[in-house]
Protein backbone atom coordinates (compact mmCIF):
# COMPACT_ATOMS: atom_id res chain seq x y z
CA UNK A 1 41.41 12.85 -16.21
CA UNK A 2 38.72 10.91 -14.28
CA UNK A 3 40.04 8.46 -11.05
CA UNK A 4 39.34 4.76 -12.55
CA UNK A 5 37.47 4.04 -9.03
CA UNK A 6 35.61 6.71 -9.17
CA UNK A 7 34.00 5.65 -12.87
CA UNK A 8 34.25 2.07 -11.65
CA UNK A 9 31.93 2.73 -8.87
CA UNK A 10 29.68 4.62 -11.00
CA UNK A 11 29.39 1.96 -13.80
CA UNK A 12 27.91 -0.53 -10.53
CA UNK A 13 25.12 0.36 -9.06
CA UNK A 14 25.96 -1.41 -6.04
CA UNK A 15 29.17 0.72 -5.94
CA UNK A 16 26.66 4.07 -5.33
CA UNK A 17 25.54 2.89 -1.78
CA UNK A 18 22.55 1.31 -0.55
CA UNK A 19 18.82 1.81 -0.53
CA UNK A 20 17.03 1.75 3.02
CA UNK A 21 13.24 1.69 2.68
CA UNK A 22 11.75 2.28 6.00
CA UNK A 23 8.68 0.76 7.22
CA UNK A 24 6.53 3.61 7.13
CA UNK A 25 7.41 4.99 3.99
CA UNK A 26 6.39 1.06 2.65
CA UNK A 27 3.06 1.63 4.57
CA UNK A 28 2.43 4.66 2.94
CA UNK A 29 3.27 3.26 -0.33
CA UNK A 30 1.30 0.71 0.58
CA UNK A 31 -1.86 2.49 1.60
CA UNK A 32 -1.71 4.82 -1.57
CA UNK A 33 -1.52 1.83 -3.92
CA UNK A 34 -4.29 0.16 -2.44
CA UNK A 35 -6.45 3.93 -2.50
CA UNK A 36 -5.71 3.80 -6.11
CA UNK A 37 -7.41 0.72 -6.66
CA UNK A 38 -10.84 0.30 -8.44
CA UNK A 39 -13.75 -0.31 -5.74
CA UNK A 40 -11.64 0.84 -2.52
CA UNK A 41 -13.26 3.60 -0.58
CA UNK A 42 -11.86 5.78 2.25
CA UNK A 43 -14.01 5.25 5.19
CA UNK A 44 -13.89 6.00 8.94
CA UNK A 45 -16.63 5.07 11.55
CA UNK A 46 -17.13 6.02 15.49
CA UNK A 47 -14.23 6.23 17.49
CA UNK A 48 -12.09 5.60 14.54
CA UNK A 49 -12.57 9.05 13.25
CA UNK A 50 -11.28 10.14 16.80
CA UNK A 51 -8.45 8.33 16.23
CA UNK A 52 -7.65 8.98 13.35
CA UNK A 53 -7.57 4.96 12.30
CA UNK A 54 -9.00 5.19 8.53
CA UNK A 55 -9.19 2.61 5.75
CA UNK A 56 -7.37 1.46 3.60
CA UNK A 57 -4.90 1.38 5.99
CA UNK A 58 -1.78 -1.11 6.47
CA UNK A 59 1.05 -2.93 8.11
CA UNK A 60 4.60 -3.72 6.28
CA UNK A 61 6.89 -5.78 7.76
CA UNK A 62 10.30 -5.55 6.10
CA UNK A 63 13.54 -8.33 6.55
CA UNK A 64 16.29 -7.04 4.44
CA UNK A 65 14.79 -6.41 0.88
CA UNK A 66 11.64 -8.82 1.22
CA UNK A 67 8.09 -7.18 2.83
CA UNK A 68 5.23 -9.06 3.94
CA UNK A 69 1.91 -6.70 3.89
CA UNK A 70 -1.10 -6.52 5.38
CA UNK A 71 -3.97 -4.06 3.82
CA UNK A 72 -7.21 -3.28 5.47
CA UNK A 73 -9.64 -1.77 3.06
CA UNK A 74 -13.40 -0.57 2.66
CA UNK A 75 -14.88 -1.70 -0.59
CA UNK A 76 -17.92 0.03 -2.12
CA UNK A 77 -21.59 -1.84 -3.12
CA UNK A 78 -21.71 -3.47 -5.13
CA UNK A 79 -18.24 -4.07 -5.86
CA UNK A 80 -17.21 -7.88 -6.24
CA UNK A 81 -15.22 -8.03 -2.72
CA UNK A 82 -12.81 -10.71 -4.29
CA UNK A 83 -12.10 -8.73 -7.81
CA UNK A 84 -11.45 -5.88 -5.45
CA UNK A 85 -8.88 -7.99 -2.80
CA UNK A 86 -7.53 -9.20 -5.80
CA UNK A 87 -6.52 -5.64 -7.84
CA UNK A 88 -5.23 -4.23 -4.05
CA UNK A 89 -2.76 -7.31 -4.05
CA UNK A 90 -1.59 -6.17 -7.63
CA UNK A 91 -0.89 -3.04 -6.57
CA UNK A 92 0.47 -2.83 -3.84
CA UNK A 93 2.72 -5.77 -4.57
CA UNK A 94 3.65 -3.42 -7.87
CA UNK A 95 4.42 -0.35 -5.90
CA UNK A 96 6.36 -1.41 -3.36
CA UNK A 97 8.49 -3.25 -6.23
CA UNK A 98 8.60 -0.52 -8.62
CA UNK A 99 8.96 2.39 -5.99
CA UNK A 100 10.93 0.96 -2.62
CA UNK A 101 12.94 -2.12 -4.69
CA UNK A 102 11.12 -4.50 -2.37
CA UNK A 103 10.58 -8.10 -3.00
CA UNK A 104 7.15 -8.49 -2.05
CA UNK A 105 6.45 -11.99 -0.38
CA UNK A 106 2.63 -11.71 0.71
CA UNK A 107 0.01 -9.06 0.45
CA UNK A 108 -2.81 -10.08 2.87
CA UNK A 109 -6.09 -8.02 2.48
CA UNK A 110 -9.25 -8.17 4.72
CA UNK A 111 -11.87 -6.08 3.77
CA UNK A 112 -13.52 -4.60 7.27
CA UNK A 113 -16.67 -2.53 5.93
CA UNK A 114 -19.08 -2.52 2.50
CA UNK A 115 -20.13 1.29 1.94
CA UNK A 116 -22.43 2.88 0.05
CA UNK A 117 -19.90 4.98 -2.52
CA UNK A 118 -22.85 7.69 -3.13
CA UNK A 119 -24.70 8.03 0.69
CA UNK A 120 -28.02 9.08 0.38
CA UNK A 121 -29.75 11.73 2.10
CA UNK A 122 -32.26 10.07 3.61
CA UNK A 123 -32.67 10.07 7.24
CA UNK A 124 -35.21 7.48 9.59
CA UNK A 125 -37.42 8.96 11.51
């Protein structure tokens, strides 16, 4: 015969504990959401390939269950830049709600380079 607490607790999920997301495991929710995205391109230039500072990359601040995020992405030509910003928002707003039970307040994206998706290999002379 079961406790009645016990199958109390179970029936609530509330009664089971609590859910901590951590910042970085938002970020990297965040940054695989927005790699997912339609248009956005990995891409690292000079001394950010030293560093190891890649794009999309981003920043999640997190008060209680409520996360304001900032993205940085590449977007590939000729991409609409806007349709692009718009789909990252979407997304990352939808996995950080789906996967880390966040109530997502902002998603702020700045796109920091256009790239060529297929480089050529043409070289100046």
């Amino acid at each position: 015969m079961a406790d009645d607490s016990i199958q109390d607790g179970l029936a609530d999920p509330g009664g089971r504990g609590e859910l901590v997301v951590l910042d970085r495991v938002a970020q990297r929710l965040a940054v695989h959401a927005a790699r997912l995205t339609g248009g956005v391109h990995p891409h690292s230039a000079g001394l950010d390939r030293l560093t190891g500072r890649e794009l999309p990359r981003a920043t999640v601040s997190i008060a209680g269950d409520r996360a304001r995020v900032q993205v940085t992405i590449a977007v590939g030509w000729p991409q609409p830049a806007i349709g692009v910003a718009a789909a990252v928002q979407r997304n990352v707003a939808e996995a950080l709600r789906t996967y880390a039970a966040l109530t997502v307040d902002r998603v702020d994206v700045a796109i920091d380079a256009v790239v060529d998706p297929m480089p050529s290999d043409r070289t100046v002379r």
